[in-house]
N, C-alpha and C. Protein backbone atom coordinates (compact mmCIF):
# COMPACT_ATOMS: atom_id res chain seq x y z
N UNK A 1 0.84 -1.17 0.00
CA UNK A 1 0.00 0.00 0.00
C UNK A 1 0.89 1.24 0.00
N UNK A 2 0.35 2.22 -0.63
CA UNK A 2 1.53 3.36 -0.71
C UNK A 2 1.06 4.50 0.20
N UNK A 3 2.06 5.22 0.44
CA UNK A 3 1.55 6.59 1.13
C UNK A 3 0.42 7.44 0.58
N UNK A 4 -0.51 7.83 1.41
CA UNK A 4 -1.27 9.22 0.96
C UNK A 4 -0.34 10.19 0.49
N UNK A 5 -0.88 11.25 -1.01
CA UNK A 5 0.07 11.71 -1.58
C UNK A 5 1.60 11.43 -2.27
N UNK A 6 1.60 10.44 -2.55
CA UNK A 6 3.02 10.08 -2.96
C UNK A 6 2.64 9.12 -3.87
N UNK A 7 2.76 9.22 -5.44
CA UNK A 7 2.85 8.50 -6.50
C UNK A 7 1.42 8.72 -7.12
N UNK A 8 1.41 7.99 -8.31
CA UNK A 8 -0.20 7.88 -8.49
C UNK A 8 -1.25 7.65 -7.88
N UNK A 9 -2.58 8.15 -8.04
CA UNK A 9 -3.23 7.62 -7.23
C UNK A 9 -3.87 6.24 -7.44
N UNK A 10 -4.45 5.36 -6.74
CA UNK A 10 -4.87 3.84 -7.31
C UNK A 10 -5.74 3.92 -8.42
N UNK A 11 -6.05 2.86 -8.98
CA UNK A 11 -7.20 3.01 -10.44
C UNK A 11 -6.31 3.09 -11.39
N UNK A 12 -7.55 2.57 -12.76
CA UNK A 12 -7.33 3.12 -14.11
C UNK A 12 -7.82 4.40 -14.36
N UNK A 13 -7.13 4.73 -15.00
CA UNK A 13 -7.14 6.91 -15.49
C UNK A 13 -6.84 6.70 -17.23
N UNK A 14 -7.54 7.21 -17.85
CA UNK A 14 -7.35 7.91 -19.61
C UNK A 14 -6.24 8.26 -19.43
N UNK A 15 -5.92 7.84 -20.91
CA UNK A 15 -4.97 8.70 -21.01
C UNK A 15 -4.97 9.99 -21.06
N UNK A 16 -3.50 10.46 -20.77
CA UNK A 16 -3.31 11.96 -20.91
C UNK A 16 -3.42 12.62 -22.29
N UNK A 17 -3.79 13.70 -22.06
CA UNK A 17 -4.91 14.80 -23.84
C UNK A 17 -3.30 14.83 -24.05
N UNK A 18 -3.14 15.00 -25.72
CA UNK A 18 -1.64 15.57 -26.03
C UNK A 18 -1.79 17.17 -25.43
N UNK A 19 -2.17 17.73 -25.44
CA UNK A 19 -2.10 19.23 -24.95
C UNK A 19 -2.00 19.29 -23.47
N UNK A 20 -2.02 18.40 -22.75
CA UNK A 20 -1.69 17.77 -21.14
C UNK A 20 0.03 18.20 -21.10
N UNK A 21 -0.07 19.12 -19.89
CA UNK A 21 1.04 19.36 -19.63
C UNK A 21 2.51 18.11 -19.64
N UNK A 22 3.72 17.72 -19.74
CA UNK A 22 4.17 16.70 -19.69
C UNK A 22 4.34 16.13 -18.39
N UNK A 23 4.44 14.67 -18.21
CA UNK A 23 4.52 13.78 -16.90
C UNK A 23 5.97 14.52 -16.03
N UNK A 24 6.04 14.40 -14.97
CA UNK A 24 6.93 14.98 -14.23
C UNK A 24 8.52 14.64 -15.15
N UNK A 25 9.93 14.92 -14.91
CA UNK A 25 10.59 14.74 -15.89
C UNK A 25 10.58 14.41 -17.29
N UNK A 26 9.53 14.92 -17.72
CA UNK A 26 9.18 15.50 -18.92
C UNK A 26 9.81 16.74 -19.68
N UNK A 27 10.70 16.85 -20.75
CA UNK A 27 10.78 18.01 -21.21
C UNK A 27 9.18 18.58 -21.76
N UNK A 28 9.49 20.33 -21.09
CA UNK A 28 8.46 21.35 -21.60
C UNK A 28 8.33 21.59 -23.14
N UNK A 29 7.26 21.82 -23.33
CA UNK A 29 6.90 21.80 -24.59
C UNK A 29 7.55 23.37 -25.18
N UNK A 30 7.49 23.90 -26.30
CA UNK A 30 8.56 25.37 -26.37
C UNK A 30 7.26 26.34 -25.98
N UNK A 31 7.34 27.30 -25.71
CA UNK A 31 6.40 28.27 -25.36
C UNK A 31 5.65 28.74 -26.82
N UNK A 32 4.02 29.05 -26.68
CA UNK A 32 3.61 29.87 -27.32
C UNK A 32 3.28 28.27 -28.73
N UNK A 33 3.89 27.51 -28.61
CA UNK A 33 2.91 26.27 -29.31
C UNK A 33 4.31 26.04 -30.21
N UNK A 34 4.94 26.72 -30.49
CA UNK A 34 5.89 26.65 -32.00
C UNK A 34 7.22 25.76 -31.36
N UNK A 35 7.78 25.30 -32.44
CA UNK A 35 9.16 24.82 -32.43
C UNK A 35 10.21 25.88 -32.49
N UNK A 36 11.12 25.73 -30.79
CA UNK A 36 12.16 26.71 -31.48
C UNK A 36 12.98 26.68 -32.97
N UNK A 37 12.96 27.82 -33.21
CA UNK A 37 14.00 28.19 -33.99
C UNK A 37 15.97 27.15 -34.15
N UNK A 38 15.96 26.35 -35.17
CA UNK A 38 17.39 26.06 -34.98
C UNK A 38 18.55 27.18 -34.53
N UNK A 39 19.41 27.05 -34.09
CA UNK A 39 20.47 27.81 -34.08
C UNK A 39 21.52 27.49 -35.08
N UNK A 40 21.84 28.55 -35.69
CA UNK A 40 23.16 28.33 -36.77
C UNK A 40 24.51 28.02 -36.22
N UNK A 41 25.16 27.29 -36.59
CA UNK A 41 26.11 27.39 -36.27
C UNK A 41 27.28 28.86 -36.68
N UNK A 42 27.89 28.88 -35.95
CA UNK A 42 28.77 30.31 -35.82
C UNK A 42 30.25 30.18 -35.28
N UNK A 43 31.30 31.06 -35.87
CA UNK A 43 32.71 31.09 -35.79
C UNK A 43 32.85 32.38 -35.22
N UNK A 44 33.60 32.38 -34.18
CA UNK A 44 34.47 34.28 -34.25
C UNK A 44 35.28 33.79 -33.60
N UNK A 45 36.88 34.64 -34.09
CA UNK A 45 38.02 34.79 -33.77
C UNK A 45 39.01 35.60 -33.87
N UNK A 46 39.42 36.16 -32.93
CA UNK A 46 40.04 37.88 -32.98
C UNK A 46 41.67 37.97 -32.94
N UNK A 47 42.47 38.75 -32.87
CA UNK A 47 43.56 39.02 -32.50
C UNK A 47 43.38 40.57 -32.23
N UNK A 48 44.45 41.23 -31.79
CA UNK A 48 44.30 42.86 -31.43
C UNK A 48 44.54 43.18 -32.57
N UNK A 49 44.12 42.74 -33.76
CA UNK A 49 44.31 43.68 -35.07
C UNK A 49 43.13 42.88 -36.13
N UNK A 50 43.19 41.91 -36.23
CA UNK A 50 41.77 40.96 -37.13
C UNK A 50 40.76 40.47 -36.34
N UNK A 51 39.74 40.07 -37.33
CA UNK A 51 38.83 39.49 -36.38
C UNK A 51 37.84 38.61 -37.93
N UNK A 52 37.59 37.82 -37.73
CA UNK A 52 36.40 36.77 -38.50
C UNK A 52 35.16 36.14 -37.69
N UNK A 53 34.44 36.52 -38.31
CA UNK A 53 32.99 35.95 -38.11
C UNK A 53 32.79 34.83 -39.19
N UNK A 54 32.44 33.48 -38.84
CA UNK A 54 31.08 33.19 -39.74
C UNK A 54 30.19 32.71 -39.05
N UNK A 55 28.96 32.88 -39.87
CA UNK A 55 27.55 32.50 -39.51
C UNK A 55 26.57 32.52 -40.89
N UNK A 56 25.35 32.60 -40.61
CA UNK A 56 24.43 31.87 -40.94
C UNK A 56 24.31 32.76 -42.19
N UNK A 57 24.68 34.09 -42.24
CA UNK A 57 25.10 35.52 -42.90
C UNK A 57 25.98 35.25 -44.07
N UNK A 58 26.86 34.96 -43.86
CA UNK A 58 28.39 34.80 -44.47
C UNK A 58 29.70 35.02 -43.62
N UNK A 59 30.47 34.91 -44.37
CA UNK A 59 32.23 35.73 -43.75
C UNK A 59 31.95 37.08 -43.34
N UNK A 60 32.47 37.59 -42.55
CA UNK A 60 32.98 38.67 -42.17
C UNK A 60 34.70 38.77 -41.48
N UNK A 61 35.06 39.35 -42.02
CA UNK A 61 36.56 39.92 -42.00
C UNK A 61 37.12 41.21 -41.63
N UNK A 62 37.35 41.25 -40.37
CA UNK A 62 37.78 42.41 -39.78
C UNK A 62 39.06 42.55 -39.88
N UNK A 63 40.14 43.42 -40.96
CA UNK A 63 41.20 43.53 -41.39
C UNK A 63 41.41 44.85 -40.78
N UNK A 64 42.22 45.15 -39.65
CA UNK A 64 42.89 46.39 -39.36
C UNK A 64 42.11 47.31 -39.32
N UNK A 65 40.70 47.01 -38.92
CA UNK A 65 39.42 48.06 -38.60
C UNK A 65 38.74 48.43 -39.37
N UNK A 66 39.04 47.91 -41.00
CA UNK A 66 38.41 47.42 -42.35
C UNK A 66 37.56 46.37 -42.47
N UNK A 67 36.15 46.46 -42.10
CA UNK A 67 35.11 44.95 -42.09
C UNK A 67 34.68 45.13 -43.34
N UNK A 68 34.74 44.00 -43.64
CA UNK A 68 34.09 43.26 -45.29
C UNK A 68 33.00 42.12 -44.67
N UNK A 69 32.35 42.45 -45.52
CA UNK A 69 30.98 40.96 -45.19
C UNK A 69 30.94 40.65 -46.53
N UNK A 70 31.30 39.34 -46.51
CA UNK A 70 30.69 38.70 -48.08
C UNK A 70 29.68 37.32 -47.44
N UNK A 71 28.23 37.61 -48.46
CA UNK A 71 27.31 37.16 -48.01
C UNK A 71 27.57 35.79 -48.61
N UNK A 72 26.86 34.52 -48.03
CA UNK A 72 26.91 33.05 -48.83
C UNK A 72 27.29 32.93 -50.54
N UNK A 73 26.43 33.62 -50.76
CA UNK A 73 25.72 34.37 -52.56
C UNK A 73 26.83 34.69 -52.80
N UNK A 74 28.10 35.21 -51.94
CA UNK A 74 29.37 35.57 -53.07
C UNK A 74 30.72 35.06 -52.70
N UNK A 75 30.27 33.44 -52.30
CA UNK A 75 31.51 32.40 -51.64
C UNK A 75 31.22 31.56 -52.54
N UNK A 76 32.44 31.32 -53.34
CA UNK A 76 31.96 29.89 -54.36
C UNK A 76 33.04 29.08 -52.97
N UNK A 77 33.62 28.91 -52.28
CA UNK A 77 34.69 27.80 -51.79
C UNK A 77 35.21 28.97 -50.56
N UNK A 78 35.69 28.38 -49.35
CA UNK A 78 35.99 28.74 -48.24
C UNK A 78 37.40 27.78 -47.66
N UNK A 79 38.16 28.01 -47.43
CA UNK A 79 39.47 27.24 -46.88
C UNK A 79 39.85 28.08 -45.70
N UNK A 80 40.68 27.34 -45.21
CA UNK A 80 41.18 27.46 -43.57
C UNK A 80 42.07 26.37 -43.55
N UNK A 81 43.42 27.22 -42.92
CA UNK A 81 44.73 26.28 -42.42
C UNK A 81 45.85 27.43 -41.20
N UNK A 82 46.31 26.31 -40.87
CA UNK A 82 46.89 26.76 -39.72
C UNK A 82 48.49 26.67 -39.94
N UNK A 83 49.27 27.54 -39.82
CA UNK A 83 51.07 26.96 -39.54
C UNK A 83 50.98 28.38 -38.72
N UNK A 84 52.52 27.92 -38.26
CA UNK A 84 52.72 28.10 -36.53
C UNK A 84 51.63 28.53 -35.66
N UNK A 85 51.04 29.64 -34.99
CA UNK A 85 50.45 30.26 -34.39
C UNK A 85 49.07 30.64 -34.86
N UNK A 86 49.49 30.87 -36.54
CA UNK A 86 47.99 31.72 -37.01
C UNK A 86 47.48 30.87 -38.14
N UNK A 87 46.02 31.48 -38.02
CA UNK A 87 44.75 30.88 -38.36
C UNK A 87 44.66 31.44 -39.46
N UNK A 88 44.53 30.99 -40.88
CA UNK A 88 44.29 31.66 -42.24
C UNK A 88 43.07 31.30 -42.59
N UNK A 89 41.86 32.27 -42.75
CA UNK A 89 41.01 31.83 -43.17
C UNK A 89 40.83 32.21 -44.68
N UNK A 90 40.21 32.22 -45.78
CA UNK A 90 40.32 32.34 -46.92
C UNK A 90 39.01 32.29 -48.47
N UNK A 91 38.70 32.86 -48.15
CA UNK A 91 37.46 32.71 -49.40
C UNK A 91 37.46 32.82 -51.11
N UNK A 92 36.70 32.21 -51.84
CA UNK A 92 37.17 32.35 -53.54
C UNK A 92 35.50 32.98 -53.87
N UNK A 93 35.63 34.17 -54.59
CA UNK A 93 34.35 34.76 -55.04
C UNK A 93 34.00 34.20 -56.28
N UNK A 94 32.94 34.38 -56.42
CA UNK A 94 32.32 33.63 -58.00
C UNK A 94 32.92 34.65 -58.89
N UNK A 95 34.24 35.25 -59.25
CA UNK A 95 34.74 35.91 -60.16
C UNK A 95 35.73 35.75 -60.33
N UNK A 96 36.30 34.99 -58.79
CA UNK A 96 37.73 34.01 -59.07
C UNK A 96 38.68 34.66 -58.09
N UNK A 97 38.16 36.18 -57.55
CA UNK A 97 38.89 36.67 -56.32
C UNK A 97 39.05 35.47 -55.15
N UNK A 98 40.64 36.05 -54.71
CA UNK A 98 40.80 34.84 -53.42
C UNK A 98 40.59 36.45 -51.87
N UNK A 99 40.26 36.27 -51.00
CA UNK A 99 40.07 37.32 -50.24
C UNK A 99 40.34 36.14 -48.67
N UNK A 100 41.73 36.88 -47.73
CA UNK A 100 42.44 36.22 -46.46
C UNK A 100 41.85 36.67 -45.76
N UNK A 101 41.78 36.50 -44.33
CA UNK A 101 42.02 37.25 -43.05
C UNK A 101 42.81 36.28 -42.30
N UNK A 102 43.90 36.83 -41.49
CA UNK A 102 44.95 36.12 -41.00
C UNK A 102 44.87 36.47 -39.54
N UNK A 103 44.79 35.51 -38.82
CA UNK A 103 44.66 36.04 -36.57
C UNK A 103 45.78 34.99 -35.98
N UNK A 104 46.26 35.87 -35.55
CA UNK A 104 47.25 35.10 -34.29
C UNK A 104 46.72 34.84 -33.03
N UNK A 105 46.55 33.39 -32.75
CA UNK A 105 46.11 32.88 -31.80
C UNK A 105 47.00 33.37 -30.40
N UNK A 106 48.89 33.23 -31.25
CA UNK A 106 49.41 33.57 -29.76
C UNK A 106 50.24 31.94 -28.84
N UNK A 107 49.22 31.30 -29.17
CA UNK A 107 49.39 30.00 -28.14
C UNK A 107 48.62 28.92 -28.91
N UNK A 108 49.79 28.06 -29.31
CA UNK A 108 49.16 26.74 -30.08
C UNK A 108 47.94 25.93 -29.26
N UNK A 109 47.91 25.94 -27.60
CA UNK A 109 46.34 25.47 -27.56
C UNK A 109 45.33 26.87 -27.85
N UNK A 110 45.36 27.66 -28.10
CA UNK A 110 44.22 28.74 -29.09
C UNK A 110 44.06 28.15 -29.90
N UNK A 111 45.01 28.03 -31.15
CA UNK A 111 44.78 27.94 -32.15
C UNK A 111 44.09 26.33 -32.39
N UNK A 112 44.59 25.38 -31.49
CA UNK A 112 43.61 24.22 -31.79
C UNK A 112 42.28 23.94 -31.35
N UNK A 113 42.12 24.58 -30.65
CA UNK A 113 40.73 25.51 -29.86
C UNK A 113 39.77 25.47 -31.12
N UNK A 114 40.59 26.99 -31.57
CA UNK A 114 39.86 27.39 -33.04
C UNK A 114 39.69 26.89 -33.94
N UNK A 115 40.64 25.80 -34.05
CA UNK A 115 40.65 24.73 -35.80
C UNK A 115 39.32 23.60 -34.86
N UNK A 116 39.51 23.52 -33.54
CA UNK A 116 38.50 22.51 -33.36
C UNK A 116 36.57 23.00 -33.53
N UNK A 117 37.26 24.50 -33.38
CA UNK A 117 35.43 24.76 -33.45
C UNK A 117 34.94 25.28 -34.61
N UNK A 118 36.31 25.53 -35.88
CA UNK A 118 35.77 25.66 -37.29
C UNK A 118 35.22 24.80 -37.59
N UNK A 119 36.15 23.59 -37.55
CA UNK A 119 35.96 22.37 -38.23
C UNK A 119 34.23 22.37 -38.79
N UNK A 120 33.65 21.83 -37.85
CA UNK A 120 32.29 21.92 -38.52
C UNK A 120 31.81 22.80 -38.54
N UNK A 121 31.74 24.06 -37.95
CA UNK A 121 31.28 25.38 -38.76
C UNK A 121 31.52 25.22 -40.54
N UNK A 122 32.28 25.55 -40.88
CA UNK A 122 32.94 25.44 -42.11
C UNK A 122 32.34 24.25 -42.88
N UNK A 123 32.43 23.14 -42.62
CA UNK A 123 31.87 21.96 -43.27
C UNK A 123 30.34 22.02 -43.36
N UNK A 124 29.67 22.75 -42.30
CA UNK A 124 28.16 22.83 -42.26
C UNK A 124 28.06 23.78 -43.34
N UNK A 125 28.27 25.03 -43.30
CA UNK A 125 28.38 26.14 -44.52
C UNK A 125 29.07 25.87 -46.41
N UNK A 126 30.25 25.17 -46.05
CA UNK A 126 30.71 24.58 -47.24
C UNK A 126 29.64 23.60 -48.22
N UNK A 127 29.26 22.73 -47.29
CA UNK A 127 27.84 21.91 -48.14
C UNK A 127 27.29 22.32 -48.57
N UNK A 128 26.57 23.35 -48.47
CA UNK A 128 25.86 24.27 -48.83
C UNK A 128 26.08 25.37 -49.89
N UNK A 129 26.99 25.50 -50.24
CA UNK A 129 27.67 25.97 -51.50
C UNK A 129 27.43 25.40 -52.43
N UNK A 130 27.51 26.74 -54.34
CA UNK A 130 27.14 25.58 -55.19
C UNK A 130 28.31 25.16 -55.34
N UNK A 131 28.05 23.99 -56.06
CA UNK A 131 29.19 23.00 -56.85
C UNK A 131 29.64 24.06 -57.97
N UNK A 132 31.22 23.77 -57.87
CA UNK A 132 32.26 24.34 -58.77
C UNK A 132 32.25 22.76 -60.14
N UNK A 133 32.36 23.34 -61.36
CA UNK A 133 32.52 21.97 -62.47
C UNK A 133 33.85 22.50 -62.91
């Protein structure tokens, strides 16, 4: 026999309406009825002189207090590599321009930091590009 107040109560019970709040350790349903919103994945990485963004937007390239945004629409191909310290990131425009931004991490665990959290940034965005023939 169980305690008063503690667990279900005895009997058969209907089931619960889908619009029934969820059973205790239940995740909440999102507010307002809708599915959140995905989140994009996103890059930023600075030095005291550059800085790169990507996101859901495009590149952005902060060169010496010079920001460029080039939107998806004008990235045919995106590359990124690393020797010693700094992070080269690198874009090819559908006209055949190559356009850098170069950041010094400073400290080789930065910089593997950063190659670890491009990695799929970059690969998620790259797919998504058209095909070069």
């Amino acid at each position: 026999m169980s305690t008063p107040g503690f667990g279900p109560p005895p009997g058969d019970f209907p089931p619960r309406p889908s619009y029934a709040p969820p059973p205790y350790g239940g995740e909440a349903p999102p507010p307002y009825g809708g599915l959140p919103a995905p989140v994009a994945p996103e890059f930023v990485a600075f030095d005291k002189s550059n800085a790169l963004v990507i996101d859901d937007q495009g590149v952005s390239f902060d060169i010496g207090g010079h920001v460029t945004d080039y939107p998806w629409q004008q990235i045919t191909q995106l590359h990124y590599t690393a020797r010693g310290t700094f992070l080269r990131v690198g874009l090819i425009h559908p006209n055949g321009w190559f356009v850098e931004c170069v950041i010094n991490a400073k400290k080789q665990q930065k910089l593997i930091q950063w190659l670890t959290e491009l990695g799929p940034v970059a690969a998620h965005y790259q797919a998504q590009l058209p095909r070069q023939n």
